[in-house]
Protein backbone atom coordinates (compact mmCIF):
# COMPACT_ATOMS: atom_id res chain seq x y z
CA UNK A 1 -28.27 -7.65 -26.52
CA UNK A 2 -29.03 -10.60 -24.22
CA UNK A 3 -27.25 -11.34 -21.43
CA UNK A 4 -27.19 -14.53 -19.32
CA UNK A 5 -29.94 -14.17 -15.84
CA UNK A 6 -26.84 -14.60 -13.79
CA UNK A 7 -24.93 -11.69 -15.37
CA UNK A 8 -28.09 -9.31 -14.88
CA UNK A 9 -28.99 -9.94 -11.19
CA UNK A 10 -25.34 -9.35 -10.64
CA UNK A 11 -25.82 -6.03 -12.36
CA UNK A 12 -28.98 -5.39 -10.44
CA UNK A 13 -27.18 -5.94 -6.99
CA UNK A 14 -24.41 -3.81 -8.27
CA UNK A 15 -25.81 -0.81 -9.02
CA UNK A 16 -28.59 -0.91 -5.94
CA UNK A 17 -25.49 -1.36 -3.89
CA UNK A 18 -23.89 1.57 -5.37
CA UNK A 19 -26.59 4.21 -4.45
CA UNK A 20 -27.92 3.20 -1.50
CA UNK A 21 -23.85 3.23 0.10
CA UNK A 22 -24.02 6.70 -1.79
CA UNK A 23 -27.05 7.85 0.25
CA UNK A 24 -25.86 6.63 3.24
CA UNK A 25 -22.69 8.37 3.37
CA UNK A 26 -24.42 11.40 2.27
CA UNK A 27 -26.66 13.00 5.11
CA UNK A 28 -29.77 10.45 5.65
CA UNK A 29 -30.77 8.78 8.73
CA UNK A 30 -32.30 5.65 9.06
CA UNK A 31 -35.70 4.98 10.12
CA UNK A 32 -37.29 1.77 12.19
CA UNK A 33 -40.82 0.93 11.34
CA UNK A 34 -41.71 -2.26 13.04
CA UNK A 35 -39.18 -4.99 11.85
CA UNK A 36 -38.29 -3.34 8.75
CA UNK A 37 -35.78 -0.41 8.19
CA UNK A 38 -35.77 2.51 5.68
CA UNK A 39 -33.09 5.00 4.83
CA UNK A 40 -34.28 8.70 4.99
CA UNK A 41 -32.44 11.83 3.49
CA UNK A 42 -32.43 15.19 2.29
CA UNK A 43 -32.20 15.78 -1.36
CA UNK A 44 -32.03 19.27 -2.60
CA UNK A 45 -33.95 21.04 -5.33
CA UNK A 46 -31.35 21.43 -7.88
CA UNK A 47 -30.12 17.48 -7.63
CA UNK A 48 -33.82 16.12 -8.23
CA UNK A 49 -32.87 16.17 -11.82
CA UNK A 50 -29.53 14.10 -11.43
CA UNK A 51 -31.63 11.23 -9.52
CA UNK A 52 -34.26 10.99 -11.95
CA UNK A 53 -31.37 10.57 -14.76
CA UNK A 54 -29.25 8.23 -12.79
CA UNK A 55 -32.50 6.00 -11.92
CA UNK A 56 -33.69 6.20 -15.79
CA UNK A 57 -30.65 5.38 -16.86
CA UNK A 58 -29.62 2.24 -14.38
CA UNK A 59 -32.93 0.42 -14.93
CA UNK A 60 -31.25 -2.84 -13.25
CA UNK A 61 -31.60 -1.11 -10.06
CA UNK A 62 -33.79 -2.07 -7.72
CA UNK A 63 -33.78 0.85 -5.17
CA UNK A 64 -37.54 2.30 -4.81
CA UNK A 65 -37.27 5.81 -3.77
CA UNK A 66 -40.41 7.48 -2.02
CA UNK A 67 -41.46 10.76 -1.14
CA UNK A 68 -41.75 11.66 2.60
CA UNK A 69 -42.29 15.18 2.83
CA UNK A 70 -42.37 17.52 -0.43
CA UNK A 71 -41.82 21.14 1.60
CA UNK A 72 -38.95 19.76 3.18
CA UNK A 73 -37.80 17.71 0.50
CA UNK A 74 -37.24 14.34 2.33
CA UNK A 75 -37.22 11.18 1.15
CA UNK A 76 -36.91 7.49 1.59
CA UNK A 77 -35.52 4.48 0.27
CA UNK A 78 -37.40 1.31 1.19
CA UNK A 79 -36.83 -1.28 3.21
CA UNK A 80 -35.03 -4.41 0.79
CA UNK A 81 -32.98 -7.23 1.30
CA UNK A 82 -29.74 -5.04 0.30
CA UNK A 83 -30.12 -2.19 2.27
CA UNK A 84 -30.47 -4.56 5.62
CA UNK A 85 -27.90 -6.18 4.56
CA UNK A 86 -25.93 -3.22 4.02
CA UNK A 87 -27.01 -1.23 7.50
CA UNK A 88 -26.31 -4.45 9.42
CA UNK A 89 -22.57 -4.18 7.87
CA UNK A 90 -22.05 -0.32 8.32
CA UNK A 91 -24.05 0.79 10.89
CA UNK A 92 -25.58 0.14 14.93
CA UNK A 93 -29.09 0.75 13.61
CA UNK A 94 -28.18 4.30 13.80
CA UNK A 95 -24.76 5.91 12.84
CA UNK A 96 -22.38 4.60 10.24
CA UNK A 97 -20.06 2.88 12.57
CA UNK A 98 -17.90 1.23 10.30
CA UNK A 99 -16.73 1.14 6.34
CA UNK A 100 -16.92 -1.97 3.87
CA UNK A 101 -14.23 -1.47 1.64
CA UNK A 102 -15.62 -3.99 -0.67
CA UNK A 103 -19.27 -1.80 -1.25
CA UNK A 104 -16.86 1.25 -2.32
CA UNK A 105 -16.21 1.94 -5.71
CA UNK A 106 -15.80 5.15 -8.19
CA UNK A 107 -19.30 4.76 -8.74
CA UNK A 108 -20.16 5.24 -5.24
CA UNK A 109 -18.27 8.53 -4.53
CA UNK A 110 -19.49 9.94 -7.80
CA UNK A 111 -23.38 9.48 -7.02
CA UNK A 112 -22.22 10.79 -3.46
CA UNK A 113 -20.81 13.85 -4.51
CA UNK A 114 -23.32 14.67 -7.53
CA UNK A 115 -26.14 13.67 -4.95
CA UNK A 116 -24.89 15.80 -1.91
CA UNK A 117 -22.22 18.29 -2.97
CA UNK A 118 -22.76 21.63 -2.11
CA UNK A 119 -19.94 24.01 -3.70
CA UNK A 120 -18.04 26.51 -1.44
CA UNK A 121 -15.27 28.60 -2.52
CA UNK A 122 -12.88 26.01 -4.01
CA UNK A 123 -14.50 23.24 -2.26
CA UNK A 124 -17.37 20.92 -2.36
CA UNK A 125 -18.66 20.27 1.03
CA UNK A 126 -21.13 17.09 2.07
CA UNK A 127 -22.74 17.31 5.42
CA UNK A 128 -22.79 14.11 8.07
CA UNK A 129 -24.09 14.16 11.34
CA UNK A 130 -24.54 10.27 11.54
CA UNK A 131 -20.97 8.97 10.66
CA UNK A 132 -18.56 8.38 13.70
CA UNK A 133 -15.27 9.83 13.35
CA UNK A 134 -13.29 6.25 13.33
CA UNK A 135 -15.73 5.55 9.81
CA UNK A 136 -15.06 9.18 8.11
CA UNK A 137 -11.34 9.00 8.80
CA UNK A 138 -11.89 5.17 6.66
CA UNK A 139 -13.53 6.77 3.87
CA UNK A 140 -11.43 9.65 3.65
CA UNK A 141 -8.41 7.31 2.99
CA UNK A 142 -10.13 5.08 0.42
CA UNK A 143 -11.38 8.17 -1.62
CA UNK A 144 -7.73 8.91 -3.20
CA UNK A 145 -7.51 5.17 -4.32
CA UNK A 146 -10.76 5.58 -6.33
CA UNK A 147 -11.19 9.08 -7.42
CA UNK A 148 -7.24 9.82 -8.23
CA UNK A 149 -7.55 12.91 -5.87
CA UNK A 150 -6.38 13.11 -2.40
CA UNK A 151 -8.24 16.15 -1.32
CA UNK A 152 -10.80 15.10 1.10
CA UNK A 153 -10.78 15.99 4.82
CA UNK A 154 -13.91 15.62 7.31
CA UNK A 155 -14.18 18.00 10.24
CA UNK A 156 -17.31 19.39 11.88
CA UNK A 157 -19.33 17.38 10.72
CA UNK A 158 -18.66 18.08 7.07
CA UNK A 159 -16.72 16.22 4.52
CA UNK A 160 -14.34 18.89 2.31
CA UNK A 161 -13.67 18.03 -0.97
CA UNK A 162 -11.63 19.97 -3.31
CA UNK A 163 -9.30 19.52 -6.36
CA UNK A 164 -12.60 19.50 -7.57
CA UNK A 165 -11.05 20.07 -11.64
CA UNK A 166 -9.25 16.75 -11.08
CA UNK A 167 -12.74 14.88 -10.57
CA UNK A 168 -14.56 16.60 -13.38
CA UNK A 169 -11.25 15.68 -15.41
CA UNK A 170 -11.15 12.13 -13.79
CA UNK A 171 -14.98 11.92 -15.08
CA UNK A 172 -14.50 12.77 -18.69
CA UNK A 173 -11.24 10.36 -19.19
CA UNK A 174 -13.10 7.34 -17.61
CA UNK A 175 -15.88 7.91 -19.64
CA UNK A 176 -18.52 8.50 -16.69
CA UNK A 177 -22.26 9.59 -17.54
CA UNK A 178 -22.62 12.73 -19.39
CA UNK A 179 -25.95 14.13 -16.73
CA UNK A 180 -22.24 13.01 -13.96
CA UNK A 181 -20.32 15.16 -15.91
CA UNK A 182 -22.68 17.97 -15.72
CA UNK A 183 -23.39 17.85 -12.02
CA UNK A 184 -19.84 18.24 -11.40
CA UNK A 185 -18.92 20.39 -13.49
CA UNK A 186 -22.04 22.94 -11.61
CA UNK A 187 -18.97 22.08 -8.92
CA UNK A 188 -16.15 23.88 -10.24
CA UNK A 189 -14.65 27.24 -8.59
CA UNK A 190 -15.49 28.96 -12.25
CA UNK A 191 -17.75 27.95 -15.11
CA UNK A 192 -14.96 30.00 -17.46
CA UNK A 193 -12.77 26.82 -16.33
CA UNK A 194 -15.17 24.51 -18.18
CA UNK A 195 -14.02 24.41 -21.51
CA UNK A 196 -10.83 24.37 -20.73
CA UNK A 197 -10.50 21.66 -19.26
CA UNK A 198 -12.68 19.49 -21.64
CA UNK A 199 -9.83 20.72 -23.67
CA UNK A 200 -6.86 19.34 -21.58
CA UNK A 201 -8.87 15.66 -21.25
CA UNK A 202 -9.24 15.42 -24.81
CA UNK A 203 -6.25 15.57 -25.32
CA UNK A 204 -4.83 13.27 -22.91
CA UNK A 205 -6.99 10.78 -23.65
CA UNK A 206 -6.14 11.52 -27.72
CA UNK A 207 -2.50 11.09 -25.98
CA UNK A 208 -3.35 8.19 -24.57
């Protein structure tokens, strides 16, 4: 299908914006090589898979994504117009200082827990040591109005998510990526919960 230039840039701007606010809020740092600016972070083994879908599957996108180090499994996204634009608004050149409400979306804290979720006990936990305390306590009360959960605390350093069965649910009735659904659902408390509740959203949305 063709779609107008206008309509696809906007795409394009959409979806960069999307992961690189995803990767920010998750644990990276940024990095200052002369002028220009990268975003560094940590991405685990087991999520390598979920990036190469997400990037396959949003060709719009315009993020490049490097390897830094392959032992320690760093990497960076490079300098562009966006992500300036995006550090100038949320950060000092350092920390994340401060929240644009208008770069958040469901998308957002979907790539940020599939990304960066680790699951303990009940709970999925995302690590940030370079958030202030003033910009977690702003993205802790915006979560709820996008993810229809309220669960999400951030002490220590560590954002806490849990309800974790309403987000997998909240996935399948809005129709989010199936390799989305998947990641989250490695989330859950217990696999044996799985089915079940592919069951209940079914039939809610069959409700519907």
């Amino acid at each position: 299908m063709y779609l107008p230039s206008e309509i696809n840039t906007l795409k394009c701007i959409k979806q960069t914006q999307d992961l690189i606010v995803s990767i920010l809020i998750g644990n990276s740092w940024i990095v200052k090589t002369g002028n220009l600016y990268e975003l560094h972070f940590k991405l685990k083994n087991n999520k390598h898979f979920f990036l190469r879908k997400y990037l396959d599957s949003n060709p719009n996108t315009s993020v490049l994504i490097r390897e830094v180090n392959e032992i320690e499994n760093i990497y960076a996204v490079e300098h562009s117009i966006v992500l300036e634009r995006i550090l100038r608004d949320w950060t000092n050149g350092r920390d994340v200082i401060a929240i644009n409400p208008i770069n958040l979306s469901s998308t957002v804290f979907m790539l940020w827990i599939c990304l960066f979720g680790e699951r303990i006990t009940n709970e999925a936990i995302l690590e940030n040591t370079t958030i202030s305390l003033d910009a977690a306590k702003t993205l802790c009360e915006y979560y709820p109005e996008y993810m229809e959960s309220a669960y999400i605390i951030f002490k220590n350093n560590t954002f806490r998510i849990g309800a974790l069965d309403e987000v997998f649910l909240y996935s399948i009735k809005n129709n989010r990526p199936s390799y989305e659904t998947l990641e989250l659902s490695t989330l859950l408390p217990h696999f044996g919960k799985l089915n079940e509740l592919k069951r209940v959203a079914e039939g809610e949305m069959l409700n519907a």
